[in-house]
PDB file of N, CA and C in Angstrom:
ATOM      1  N   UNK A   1      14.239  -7.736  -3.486  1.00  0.00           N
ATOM      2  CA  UNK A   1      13.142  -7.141  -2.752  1.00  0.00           C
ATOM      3  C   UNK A   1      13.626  -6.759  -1.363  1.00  0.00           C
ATOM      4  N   UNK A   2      13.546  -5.739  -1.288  1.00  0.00           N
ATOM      5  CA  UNK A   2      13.923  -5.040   0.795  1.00  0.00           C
ATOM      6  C   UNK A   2      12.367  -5.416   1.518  1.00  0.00           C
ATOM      7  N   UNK A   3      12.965  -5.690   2.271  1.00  0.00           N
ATOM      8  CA  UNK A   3      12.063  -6.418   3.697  1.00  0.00           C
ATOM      9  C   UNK A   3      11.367  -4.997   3.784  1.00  0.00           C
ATOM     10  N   UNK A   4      10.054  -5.555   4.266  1.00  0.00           N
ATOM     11  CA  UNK A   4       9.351  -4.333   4.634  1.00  0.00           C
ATOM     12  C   UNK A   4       9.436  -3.842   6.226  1.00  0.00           C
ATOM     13  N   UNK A   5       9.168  -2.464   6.435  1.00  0.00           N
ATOM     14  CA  UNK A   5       9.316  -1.867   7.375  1.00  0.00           C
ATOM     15  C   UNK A   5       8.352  -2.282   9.161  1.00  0.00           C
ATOM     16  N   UNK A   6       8.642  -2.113   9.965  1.00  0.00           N
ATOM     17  CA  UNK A   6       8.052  -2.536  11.170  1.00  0.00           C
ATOM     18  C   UNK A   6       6.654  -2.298  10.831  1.00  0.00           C
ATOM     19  N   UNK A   7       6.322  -1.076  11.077  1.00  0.00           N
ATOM     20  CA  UNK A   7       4.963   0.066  10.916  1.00  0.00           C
ATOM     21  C   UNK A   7       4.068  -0.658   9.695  1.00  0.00           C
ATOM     22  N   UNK A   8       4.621  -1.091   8.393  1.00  0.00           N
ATOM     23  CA  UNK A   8       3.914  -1.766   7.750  1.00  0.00           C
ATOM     24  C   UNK A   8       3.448  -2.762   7.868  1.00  0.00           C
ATOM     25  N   UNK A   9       2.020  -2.654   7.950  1.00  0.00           N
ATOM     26  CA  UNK A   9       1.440  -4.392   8.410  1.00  0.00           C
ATOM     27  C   UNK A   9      -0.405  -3.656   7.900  1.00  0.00           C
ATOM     28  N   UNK A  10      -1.241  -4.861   7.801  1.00  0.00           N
ATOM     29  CA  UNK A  10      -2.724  -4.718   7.489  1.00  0.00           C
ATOM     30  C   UNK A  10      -3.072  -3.564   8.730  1.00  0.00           C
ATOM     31  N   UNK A  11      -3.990  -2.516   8.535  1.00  0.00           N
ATOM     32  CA  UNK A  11      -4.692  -2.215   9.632  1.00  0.00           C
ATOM     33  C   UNK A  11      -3.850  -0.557   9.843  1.00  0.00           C
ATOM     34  N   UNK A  12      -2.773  -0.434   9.241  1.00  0.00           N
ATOM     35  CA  UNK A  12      -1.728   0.758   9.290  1.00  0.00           C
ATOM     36  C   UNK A  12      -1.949   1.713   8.331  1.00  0.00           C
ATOM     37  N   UNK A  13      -1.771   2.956   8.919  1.00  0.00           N
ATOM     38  CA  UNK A  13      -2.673   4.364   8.415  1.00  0.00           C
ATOM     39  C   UNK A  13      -0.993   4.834   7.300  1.00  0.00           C
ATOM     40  N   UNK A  14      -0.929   4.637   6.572  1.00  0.00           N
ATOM     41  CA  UNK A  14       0.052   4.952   5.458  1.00  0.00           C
ATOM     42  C   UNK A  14      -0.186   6.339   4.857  1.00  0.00           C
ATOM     43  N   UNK A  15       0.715   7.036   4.188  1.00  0.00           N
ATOM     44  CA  UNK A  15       0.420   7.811   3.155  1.00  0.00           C
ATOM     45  C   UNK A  15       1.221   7.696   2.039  1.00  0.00           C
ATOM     46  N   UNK A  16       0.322   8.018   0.882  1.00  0.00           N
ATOM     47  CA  UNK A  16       0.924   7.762  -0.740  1.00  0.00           C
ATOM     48  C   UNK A  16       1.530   8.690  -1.458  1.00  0.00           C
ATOM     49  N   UNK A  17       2.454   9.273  -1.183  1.00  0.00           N
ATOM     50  CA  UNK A  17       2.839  10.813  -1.944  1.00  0.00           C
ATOM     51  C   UNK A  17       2.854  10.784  -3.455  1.00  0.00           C
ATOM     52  N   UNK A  18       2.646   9.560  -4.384  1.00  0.00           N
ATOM     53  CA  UNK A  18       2.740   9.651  -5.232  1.00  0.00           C
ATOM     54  C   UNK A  18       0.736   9.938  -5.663  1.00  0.00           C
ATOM     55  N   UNK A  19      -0.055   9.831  -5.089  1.00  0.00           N
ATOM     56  CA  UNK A  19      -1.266   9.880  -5.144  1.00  0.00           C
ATOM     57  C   UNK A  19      -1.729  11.148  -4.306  1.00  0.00           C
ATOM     58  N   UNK A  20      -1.013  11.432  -3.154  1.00  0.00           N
ATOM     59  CA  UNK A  20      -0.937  12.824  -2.481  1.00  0.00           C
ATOM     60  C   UNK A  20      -2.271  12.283  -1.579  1.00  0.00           C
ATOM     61  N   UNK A  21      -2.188  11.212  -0.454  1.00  0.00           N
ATOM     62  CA  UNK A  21      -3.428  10.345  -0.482  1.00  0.00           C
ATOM     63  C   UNK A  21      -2.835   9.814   1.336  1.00  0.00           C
ATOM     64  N   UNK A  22      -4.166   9.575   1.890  1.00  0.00           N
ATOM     65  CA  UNK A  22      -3.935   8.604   3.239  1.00  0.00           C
ATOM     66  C   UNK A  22      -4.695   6.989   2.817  1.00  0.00           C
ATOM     67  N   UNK A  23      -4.387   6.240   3.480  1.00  0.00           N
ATOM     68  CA  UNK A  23      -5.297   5.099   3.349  1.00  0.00           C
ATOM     69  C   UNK A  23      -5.032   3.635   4.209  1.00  0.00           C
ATOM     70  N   UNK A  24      -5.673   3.337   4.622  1.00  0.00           N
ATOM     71  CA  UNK A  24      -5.626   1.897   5.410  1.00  0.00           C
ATOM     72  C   UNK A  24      -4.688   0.282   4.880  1.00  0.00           C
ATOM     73  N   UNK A  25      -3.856   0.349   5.124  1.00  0.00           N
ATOM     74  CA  UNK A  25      -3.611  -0.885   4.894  1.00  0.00           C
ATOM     75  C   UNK A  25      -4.161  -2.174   4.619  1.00  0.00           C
ATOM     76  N   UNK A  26      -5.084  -2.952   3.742  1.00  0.00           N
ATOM     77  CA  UNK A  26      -5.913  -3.757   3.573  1.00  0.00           C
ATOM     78  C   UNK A  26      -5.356  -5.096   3.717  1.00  0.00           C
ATOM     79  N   UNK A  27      -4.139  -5.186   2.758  1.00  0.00           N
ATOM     80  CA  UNK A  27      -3.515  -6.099   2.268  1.00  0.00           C
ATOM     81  C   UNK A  27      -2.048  -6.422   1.839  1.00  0.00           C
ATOM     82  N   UNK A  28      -1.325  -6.796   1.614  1.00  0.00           N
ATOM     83  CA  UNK A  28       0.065  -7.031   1.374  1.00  0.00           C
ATOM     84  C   UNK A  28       0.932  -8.539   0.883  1.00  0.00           C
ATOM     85  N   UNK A  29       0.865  -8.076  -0.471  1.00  0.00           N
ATOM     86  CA  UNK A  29       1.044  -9.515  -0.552  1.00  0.00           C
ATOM     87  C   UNK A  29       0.854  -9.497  -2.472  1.00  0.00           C
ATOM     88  N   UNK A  30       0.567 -10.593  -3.280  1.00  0.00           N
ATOM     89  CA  UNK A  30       1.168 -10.849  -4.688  1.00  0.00           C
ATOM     90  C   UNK A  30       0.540 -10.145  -5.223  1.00  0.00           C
ATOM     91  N   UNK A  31       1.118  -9.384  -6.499  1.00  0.00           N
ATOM     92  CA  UNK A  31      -0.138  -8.827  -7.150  1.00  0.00           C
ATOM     93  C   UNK A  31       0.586  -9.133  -8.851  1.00  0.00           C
ATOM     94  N   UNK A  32      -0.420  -8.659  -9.126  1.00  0.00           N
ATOM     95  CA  UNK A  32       0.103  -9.480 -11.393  1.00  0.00           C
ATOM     96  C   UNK A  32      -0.783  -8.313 -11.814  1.00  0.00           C
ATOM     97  N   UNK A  33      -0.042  -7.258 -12.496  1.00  0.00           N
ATOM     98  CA  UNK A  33      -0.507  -6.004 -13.005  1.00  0.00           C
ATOM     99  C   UNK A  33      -1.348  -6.368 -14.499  1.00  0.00           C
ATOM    100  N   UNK A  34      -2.645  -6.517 -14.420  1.00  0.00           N
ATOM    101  CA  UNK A  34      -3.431  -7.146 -15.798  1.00  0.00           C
ATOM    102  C   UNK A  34      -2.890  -6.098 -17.062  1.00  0.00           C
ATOM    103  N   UNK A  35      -2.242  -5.062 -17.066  1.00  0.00           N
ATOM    104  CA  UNK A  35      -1.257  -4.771 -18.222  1.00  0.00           C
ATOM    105  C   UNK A  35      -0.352  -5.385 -18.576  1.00  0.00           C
ATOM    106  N   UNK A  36       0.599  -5.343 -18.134  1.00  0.00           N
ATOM    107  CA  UNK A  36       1.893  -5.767 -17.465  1.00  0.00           C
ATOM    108  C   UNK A  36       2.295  -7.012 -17.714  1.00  0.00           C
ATOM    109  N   UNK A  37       1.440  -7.895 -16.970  1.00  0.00           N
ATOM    110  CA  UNK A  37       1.597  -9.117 -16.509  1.00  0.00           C
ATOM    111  C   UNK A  37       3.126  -8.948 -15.514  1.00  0.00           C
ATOM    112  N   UNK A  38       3.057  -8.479 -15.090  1.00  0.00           N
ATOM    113  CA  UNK A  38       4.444  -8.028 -14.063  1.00  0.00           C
ATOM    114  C   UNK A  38       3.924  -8.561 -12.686  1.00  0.00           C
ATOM    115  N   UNK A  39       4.149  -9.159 -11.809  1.00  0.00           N
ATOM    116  CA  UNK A  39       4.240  -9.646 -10.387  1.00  0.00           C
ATOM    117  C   UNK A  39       4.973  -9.304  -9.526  1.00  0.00           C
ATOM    118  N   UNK A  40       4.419  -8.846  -8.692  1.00  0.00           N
ATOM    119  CA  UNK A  40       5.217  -7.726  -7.540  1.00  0.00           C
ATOM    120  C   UNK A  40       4.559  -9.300  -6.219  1.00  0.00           C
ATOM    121  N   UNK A  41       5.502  -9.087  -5.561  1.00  0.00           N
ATOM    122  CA  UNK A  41       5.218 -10.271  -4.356  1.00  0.00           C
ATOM    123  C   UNK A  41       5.049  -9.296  -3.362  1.00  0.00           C
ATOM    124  N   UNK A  42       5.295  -8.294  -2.754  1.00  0.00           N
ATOM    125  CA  UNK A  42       4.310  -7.843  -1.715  1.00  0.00           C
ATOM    126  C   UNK A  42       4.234  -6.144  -2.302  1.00  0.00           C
ATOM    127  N   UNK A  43       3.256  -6.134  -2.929  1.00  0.00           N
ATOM    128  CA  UNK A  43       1.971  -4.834  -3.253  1.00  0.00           C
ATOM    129  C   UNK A  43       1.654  -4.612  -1.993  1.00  0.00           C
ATOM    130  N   UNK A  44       0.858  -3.456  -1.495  1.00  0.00           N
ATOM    131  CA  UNK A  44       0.173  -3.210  -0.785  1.00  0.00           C
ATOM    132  C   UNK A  44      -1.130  -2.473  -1.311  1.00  0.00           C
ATOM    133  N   UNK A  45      -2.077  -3.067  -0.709  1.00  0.00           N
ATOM    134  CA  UNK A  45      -3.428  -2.519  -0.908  1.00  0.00           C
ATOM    135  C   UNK A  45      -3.558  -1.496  -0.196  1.00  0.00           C
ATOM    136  N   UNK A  46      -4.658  -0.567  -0.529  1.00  0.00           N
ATOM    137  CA  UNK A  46      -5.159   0.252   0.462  1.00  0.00           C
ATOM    138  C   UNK A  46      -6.419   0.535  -0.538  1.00  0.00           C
ATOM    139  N   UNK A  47      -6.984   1.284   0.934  1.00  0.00           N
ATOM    140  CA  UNK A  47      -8.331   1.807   0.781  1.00  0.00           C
ATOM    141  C   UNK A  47      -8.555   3.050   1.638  1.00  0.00           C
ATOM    142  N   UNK A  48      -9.236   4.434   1.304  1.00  0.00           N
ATOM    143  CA  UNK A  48      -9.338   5.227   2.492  1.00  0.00           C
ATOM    144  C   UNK A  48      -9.992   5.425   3.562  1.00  0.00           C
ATOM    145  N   UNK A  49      -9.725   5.543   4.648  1.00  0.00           N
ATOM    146  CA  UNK A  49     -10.267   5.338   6.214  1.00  0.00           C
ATOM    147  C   UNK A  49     -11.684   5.675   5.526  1.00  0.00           C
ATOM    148  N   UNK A  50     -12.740   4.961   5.868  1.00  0.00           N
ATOM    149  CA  UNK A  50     -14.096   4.782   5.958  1.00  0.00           C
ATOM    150  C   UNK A  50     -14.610   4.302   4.730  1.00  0.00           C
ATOM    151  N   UNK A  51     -13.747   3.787   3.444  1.00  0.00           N
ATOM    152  CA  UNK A  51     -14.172   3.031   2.957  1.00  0.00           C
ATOM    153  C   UNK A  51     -14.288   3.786   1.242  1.00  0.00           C
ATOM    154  N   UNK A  52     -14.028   3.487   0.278  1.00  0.00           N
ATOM    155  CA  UNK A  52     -13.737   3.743  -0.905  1.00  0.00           C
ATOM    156  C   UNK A  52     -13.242   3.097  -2.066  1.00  0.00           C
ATOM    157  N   UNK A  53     -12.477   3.530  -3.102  1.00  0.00           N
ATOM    158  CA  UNK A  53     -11.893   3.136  -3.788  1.00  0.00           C
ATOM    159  C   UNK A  53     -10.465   2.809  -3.777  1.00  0.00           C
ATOM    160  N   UNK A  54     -10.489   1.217  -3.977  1.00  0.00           N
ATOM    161  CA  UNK A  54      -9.402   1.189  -3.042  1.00  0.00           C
ATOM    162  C   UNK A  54      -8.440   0.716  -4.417  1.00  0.00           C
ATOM    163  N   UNK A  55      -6.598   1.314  -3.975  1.00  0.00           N
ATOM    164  CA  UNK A  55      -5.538   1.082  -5.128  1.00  0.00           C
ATOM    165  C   UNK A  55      -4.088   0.047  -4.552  1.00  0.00           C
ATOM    166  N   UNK A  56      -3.543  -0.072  -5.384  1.00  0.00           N
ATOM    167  CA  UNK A  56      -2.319  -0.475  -5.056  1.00  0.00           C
ATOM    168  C   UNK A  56      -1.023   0.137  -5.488  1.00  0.00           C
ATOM    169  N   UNK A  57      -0.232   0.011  -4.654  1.00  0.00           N
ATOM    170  CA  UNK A  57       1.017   0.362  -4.741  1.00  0.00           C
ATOM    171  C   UNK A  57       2.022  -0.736  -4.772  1.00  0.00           C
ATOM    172  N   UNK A  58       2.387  -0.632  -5.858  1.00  0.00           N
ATOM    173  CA  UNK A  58       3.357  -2.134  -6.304  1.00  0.00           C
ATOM    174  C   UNK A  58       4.789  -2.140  -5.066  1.00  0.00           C
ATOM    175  N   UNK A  59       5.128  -0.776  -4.862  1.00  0.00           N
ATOM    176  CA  UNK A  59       6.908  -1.096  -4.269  1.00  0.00           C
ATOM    177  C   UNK A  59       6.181  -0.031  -2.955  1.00  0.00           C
ATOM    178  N   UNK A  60       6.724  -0.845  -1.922  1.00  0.00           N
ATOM    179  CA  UNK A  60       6.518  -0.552  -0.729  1.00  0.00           C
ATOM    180  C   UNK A  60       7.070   0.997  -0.002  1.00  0.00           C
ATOM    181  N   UNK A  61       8.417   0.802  -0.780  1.00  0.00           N
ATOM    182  CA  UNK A  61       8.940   1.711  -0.558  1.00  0.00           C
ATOM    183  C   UNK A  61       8.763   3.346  -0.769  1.00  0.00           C
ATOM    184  N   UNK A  62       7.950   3.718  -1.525  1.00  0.00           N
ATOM    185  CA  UNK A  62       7.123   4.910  -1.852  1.00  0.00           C
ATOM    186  C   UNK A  62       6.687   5.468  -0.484  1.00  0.00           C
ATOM    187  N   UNK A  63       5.799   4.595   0.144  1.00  0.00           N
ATOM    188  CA  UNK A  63       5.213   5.011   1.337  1.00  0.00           C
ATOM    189  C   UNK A  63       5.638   5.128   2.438  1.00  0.00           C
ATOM    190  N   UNK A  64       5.203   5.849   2.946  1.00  0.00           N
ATOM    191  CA  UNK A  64       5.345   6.656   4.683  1.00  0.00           C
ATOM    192  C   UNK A  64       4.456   6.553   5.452  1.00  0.00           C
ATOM    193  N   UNK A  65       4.749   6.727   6.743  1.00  0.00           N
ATOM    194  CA  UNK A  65       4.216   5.918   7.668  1.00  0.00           C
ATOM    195  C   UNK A  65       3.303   7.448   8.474  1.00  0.00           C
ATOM    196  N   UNK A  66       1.907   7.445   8.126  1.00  0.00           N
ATOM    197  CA  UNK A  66       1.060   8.549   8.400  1.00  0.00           C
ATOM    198  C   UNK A  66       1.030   8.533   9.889  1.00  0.00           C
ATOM    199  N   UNK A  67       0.865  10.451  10.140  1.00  0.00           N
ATOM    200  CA  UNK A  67       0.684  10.412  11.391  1.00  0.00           C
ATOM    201  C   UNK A  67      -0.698   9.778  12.220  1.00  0.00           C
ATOM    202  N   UNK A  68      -0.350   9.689  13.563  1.00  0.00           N
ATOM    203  CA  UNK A  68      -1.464   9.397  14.024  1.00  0.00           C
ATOM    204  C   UNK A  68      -2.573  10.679  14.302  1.00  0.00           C
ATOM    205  N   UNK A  69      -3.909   9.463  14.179  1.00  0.00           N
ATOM    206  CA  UNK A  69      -5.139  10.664  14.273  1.00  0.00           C
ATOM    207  C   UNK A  69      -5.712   9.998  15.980  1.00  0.00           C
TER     208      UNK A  69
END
């Protein structure tokens, strides 16, 4: 697992290029894919700024660090 990046932390405006998506940082941390049964130790949650449906992204590394608004 690679250490995650500075910019990543709860509260951080990310974007998902694989979803083509912005969203809030919620969470970070274990997740167990109820297909799968696969366990990723730091997933990141998100949800989009003001509140929605919120997904995860198993590998950190996908994401980029959105500009500021």
């Amino acid at each position: 697992m690679s250490r995650l990046p500075g910019w990543l932390r709860e509260g951080a405006r990310v974007l998902d290029p694989a979803k083509d998506r912005e969203g809030i940082v919620q969470f970070i941390g274990e997740y167990e894919d109820p297909y799968t049964r696969r366990v990723t130790a730091s997933a990141v949650f998100l949800r989009p700024e003001g509140g929605g449906k919120e997904w995860i992204v198993p590998d950190h590394q996908a994401l980029r660090q959105a500009d500021a608004r």
